[in-house]
C-alpha atoms as a PDB file:
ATOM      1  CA  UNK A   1      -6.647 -29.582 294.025  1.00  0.00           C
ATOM      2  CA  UNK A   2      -7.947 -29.062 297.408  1.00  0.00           C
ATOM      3  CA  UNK A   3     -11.436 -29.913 299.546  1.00  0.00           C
ATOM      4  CA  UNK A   4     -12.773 -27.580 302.371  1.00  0.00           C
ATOM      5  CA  UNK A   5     -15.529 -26.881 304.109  1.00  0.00           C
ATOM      6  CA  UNK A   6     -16.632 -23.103 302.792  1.00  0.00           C
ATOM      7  CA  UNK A   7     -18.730 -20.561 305.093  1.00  0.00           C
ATOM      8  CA  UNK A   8     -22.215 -19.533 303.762  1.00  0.00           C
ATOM      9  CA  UNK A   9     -22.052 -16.043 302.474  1.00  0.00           C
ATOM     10  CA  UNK A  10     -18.374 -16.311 301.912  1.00  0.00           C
ATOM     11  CA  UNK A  11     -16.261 -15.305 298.921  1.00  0.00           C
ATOM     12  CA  UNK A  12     -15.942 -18.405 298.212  1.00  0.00           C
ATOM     13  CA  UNK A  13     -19.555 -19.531 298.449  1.00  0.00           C
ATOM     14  CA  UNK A  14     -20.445 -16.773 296.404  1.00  0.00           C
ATOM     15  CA  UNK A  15     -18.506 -18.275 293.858  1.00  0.00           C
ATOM     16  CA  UNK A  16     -20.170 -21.692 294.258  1.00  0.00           C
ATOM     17  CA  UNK A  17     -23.531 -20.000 293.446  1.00  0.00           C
ATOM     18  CA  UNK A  18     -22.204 -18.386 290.722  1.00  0.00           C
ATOM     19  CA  UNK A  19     -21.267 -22.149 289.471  1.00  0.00           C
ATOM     20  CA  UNK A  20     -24.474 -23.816 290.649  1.00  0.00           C
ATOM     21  CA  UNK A  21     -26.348 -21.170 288.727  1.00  0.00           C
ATOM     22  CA  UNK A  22     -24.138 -21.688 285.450  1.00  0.00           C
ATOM     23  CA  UNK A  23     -24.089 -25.886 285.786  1.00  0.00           C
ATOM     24  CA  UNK A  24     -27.269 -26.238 287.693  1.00  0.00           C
ATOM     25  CA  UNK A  25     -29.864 -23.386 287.197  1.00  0.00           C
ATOM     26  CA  UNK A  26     -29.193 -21.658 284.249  1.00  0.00           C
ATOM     27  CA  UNK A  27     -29.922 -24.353 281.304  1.00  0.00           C
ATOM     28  CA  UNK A  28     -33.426 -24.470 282.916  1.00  0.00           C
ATOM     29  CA  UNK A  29     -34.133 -21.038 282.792  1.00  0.00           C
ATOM     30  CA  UNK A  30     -34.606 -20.507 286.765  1.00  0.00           C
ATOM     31  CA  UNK A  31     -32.069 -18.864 289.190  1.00  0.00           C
ATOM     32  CA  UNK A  32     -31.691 -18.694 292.795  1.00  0.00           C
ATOM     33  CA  UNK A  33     -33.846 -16.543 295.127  1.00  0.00           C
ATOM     34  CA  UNK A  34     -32.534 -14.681 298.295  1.00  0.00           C
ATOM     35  CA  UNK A  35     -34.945 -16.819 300.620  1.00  0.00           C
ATOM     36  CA  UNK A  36     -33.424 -20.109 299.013  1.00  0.00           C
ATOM     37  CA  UNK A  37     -29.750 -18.875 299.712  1.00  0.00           C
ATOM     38  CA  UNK A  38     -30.411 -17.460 303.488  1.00  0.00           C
ATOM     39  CA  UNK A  39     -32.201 -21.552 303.703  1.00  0.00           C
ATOM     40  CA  UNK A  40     -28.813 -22.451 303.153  1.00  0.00           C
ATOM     41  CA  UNK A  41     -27.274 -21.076 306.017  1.00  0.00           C
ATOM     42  CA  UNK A  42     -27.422 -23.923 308.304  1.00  0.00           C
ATOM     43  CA  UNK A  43     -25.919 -26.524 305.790  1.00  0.00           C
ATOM     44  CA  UNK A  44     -22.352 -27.962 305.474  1.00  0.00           C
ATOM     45  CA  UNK A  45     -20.628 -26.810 302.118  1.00  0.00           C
ATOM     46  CA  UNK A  46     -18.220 -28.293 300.323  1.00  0.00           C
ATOM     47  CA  UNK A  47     -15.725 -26.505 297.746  1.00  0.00           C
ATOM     48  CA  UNK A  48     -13.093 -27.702 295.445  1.00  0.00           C
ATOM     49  CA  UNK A  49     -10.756 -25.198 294.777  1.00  0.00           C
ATOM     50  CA  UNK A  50      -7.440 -25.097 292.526  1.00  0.00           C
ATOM     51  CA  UNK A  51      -4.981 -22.307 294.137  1.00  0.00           C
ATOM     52  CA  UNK A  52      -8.432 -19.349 294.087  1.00  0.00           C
ATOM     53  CA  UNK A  53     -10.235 -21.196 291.346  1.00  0.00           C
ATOM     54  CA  UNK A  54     -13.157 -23.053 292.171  1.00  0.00           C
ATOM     55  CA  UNK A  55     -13.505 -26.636 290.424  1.00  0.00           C
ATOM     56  CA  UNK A  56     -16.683 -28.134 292.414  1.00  0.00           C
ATOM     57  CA  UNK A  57     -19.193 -27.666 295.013  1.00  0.00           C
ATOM     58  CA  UNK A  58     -21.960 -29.588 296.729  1.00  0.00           C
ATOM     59  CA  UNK A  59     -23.992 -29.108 299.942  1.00  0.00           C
ATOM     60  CA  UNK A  60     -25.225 -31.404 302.780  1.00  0.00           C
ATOM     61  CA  UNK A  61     -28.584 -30.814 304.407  1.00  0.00           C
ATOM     62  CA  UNK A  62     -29.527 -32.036 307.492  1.00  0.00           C
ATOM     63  CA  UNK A  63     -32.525 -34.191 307.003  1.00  0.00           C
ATOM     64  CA  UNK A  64     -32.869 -36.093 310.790  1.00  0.00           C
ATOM     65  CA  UNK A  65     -30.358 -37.070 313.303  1.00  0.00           C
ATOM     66  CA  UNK A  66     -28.730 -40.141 311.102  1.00  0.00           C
ATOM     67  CA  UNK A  67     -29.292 -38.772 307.666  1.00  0.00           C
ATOM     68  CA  UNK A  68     -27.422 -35.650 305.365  1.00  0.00           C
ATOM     69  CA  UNK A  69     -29.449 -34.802 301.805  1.00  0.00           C
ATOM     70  CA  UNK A  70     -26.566 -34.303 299.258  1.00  0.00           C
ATOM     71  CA  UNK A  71     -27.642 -31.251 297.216  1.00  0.00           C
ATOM     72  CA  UNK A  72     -26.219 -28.552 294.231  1.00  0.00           C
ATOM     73  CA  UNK A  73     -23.401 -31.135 293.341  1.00  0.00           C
ATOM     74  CA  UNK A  74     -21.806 -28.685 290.194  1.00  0.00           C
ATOM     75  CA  UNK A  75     -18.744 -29.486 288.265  1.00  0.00           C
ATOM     76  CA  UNK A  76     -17.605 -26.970 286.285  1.00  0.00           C
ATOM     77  CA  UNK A  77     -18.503 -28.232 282.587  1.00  0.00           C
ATOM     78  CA  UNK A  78     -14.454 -28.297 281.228  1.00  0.00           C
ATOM     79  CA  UNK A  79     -13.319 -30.330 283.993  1.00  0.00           C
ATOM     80  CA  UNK A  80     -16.538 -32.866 284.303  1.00  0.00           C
ATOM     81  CA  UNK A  81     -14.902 -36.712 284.278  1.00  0.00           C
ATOM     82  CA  UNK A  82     -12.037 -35.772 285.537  1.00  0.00           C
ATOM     83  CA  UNK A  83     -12.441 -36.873 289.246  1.00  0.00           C
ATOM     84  CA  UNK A  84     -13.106 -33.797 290.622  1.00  0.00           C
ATOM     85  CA  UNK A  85     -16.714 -35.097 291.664  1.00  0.00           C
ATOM     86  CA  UNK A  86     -15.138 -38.343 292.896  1.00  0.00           C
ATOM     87  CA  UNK A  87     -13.255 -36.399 295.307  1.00  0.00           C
ATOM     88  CA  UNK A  88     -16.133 -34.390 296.764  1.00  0.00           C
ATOM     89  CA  UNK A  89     -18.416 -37.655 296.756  1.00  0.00           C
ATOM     90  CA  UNK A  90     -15.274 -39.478 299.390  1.00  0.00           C
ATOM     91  CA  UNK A  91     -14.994 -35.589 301.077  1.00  0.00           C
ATOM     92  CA  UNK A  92     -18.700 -35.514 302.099  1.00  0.00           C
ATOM     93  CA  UNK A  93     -18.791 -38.909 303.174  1.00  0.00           C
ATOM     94  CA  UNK A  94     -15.903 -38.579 305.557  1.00  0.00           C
ATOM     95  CA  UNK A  95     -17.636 -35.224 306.910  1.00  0.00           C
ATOM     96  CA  UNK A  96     -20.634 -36.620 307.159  1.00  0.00           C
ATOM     97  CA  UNK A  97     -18.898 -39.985 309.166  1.00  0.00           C
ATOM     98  CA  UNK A  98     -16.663 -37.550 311.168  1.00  0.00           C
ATOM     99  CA  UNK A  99     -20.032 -35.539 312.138  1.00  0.00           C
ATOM    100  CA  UNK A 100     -21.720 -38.597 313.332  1.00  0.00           C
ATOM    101  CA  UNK A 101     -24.305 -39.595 309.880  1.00  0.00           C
ATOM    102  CA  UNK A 102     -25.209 -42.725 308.984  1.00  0.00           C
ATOM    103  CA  UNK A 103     -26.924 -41.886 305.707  1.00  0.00           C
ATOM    104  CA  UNK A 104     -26.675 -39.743 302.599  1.00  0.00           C
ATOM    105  CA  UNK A 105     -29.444 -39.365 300.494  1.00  0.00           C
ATOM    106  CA  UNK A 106     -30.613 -37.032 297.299  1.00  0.00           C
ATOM    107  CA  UNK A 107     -32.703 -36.529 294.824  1.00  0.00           C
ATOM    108  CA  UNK A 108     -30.890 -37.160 291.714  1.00  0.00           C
ATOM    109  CA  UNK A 109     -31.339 -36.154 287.901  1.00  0.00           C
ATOM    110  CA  UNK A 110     -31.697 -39.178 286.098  1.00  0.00           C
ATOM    111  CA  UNK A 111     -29.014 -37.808 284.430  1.00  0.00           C
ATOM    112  CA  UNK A 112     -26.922 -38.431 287.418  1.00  0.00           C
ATOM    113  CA  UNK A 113     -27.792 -41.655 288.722  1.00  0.00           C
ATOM    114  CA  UNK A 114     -24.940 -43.899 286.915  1.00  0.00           C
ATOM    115  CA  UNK A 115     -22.581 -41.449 288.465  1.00  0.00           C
ATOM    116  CA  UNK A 116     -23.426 -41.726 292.311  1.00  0.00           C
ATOM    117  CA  UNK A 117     -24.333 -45.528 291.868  1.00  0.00           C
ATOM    118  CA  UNK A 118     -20.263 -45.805 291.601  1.00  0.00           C
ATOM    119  CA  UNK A 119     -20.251 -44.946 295.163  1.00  0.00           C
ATOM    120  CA  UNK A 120     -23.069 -47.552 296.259  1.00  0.00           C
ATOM    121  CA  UNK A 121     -25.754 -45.073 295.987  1.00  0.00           C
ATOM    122  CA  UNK A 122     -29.192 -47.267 295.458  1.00  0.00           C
ATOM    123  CA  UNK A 123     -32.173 -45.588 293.610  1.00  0.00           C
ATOM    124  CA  UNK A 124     -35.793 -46.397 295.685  1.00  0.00           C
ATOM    125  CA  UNK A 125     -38.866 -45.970 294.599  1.00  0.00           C
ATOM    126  CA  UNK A 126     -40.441 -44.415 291.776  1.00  0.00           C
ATOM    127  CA  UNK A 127     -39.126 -41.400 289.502  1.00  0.00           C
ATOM    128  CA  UNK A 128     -40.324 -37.611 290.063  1.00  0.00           C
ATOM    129  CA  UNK A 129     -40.319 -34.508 288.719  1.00  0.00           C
ATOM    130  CA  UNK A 130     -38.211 -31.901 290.468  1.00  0.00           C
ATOM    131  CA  UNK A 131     -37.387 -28.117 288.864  1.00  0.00           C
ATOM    132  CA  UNK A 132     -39.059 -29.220 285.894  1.00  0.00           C
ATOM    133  CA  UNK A 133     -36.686 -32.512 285.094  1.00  0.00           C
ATOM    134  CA  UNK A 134     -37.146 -36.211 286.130  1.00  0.00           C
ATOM    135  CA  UNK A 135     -35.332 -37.344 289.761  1.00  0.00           C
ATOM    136  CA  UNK A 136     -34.792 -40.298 291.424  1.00  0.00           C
ATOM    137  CA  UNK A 137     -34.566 -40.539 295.327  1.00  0.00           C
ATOM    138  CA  UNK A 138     -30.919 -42.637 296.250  1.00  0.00           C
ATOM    139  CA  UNK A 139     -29.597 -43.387 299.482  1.00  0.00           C
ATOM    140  CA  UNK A 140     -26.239 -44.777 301.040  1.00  0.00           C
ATOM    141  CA  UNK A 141     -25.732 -46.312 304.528  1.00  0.00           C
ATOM    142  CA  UNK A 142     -22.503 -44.577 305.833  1.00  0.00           C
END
């Protein structure tokens, strides 16, 4: 397996939209509109790839000059718990580091939180509602 960092409007992002939409999007009934994706232009992208196969994705978003919002982190569903996430968690961390971040944070589904906790992720505050499902804000100092 191998990380990169993927160009927006790329072959290979259009294949991590195609997995956002099936792990992230779909169950909920909602998809992706063109002004969300052009949005995306600016962010940092992160792919997981086996040979042309893509495993994993998730984005960073510039928030302020210390701080990167994690954001569409998709696993495709056969190979979830396998480590693949693990490896884009350390990936994004050392780009964000390398880039000159101090802080992640994102709003996670509360079906997510025991996941990104591994990594020393801290939920504050209160829950929220977010695309229709319960979120919790977590950060991490770099």
């Amino acid at each position: 397996m191998g990380l990169k960092q993927i160009d927006h409007g790329s072959k290979e992002y259009k294949q991590a939209v195609l997995l956002r939409y099936a792990i992230l999007r779909q169950p909920l009934g909602l998809n992706f509109t063109d002004e969300e994706l052009a949005k995306e232009k600016d962010n940092i992208h992160i792919a997981a790839f086996e040979d042309d196969d893509l495993l994993g994705y998730c984005m960073l978003t510039k928030v302020n000059p210390h701080t990167l919002q994690l954001r569409q982190m998709a696993v495709k569903n056969n190979l979830q718990r396998k480590g693949i996430g693990a490896s884009i968690m350390t990936f994004a961390e050392n780009i964000s580091r390398d880039k000159g971040y101090h802080a992640i944070m994102m709003h996670a589904r509360d079906t997510a939180i025991g996941f990104y906790e591994k990594f020393g992720y801290k939920v504050k505050g209160e829950p929220f509602i977010e695309i229709n499902l319960p979120h919790h804000l977590m950060e991490k100092r770099l």
